[in-house]
N, C-alpha and C. Protein backbone atom coordinates (compact mmCIF):
# COMPACT_ATOMS: atom_id res chain seq x y z
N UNK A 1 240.31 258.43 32.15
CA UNK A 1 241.12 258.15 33.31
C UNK A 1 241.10 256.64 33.60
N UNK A 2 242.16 256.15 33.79
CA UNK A 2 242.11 254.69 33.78
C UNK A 2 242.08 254.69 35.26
N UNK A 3 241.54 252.93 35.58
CA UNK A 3 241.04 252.76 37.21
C UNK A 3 242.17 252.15 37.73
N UNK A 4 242.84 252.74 38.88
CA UNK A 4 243.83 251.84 39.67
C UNK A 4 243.56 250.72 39.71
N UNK A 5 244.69 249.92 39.65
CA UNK A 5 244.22 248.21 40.49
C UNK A 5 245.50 247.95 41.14
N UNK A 6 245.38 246.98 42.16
CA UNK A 6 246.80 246.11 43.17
C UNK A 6 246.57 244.99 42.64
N UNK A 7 247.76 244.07 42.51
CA UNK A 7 247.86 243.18 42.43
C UNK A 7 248.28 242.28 43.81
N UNK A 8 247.36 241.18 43.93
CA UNK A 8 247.95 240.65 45.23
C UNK A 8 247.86 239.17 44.60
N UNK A 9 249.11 237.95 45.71
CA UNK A 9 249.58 236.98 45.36
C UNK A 9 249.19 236.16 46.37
N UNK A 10 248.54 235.45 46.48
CA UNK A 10 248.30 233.94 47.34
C UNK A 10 249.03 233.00 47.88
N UNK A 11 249.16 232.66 48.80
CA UNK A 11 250.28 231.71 49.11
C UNK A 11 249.98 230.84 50.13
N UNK A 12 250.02 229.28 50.60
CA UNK A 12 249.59 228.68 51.47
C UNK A 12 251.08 228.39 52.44
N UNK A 13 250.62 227.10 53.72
CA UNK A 13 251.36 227.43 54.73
C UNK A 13 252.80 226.97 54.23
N UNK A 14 253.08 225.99 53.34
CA UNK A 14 254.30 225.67 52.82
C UNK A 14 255.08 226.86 52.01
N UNK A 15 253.95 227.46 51.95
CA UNK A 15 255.29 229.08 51.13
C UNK A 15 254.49 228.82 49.92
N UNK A 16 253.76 227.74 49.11
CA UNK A 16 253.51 227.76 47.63
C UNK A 16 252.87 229.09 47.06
N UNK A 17 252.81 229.38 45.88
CA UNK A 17 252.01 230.29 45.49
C UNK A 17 250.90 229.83 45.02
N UNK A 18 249.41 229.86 45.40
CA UNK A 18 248.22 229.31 45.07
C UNK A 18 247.71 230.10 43.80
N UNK A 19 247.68 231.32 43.97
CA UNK A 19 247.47 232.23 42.16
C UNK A 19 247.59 233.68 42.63
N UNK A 20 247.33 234.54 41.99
CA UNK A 20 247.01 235.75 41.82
C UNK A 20 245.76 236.37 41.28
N UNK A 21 245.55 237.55 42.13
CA UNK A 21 244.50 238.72 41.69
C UNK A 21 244.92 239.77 41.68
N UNK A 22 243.73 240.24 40.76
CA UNK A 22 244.04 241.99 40.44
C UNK A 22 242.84 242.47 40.39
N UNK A 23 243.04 243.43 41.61
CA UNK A 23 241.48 244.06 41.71
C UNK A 23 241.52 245.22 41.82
N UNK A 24 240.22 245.97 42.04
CA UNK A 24 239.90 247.73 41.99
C UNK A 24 241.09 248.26 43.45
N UNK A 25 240.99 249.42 43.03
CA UNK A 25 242.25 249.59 44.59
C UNK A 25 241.60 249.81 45.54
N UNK A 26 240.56 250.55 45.34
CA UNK A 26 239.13 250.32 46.45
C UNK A 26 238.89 249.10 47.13
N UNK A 27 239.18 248.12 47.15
CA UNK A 27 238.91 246.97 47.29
C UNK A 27 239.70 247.36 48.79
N UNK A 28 239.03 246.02 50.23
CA UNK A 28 239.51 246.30 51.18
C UNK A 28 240.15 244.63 51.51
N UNK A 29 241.64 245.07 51.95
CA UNK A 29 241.64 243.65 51.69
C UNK A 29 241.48 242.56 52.89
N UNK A 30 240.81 243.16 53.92
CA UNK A 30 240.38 242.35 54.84
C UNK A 30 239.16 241.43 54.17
N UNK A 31 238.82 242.01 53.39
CA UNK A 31 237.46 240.76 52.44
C UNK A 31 238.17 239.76 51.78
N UNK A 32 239.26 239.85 52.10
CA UNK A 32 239.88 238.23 51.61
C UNK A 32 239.81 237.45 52.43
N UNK A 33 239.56 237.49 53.64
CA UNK A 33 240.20 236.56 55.00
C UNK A 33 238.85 235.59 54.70
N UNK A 34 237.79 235.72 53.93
CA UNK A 34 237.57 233.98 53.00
C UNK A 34 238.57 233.06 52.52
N UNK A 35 239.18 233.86 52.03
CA UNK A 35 239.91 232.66 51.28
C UNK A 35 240.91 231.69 52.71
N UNK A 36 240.78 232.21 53.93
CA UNK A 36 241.83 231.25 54.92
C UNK A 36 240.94 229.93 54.52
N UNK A 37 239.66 229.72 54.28
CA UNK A 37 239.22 228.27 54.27
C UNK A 37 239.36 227.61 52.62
N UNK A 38 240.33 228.30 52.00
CA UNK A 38 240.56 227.51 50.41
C UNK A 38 242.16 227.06 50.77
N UNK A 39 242.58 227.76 52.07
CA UNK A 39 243.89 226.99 52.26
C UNK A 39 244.83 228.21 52.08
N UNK A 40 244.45 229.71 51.81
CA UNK A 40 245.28 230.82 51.92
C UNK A 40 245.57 231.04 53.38
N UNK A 41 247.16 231.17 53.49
CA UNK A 41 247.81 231.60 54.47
C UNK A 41 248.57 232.72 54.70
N UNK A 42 248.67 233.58 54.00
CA UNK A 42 249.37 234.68 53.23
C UNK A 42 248.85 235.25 52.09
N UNK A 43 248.41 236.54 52.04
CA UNK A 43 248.57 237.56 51.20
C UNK A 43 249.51 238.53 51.27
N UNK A 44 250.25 238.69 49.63
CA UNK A 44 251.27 239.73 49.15
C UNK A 44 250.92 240.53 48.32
N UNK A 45 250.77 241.77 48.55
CA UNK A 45 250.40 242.82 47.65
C UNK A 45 251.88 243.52 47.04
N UNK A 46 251.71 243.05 45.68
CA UNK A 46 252.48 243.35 44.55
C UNK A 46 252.80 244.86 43.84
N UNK A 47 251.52 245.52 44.13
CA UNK A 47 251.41 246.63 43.12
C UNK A 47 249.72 247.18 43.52
């Protein structure tokens, strides 16, 4: 059985796209709200 994953996309306050991840779907994605201090302003979940 293969393991779900989402893909989510990064983006700062100008709109840029900073990168992408792909993680377990388990994953919660309030444990990103680290990244507001690398300059993430936006998360988009892709998939």
């Amino acid at each position: 059985m293969q393991r779900k994953n989402i893909t989510v996309r990064l983006f700062n306050l100008a709109g840029e796209v900073l990168g992408s991840l792909t993680l377990p779907a388990s994953f919660r994605l309030a444990d990103l709200a680290a990244l507001k201090t690398l300059g993430t302003a936006r998360v988009e979940v892709l998939s």
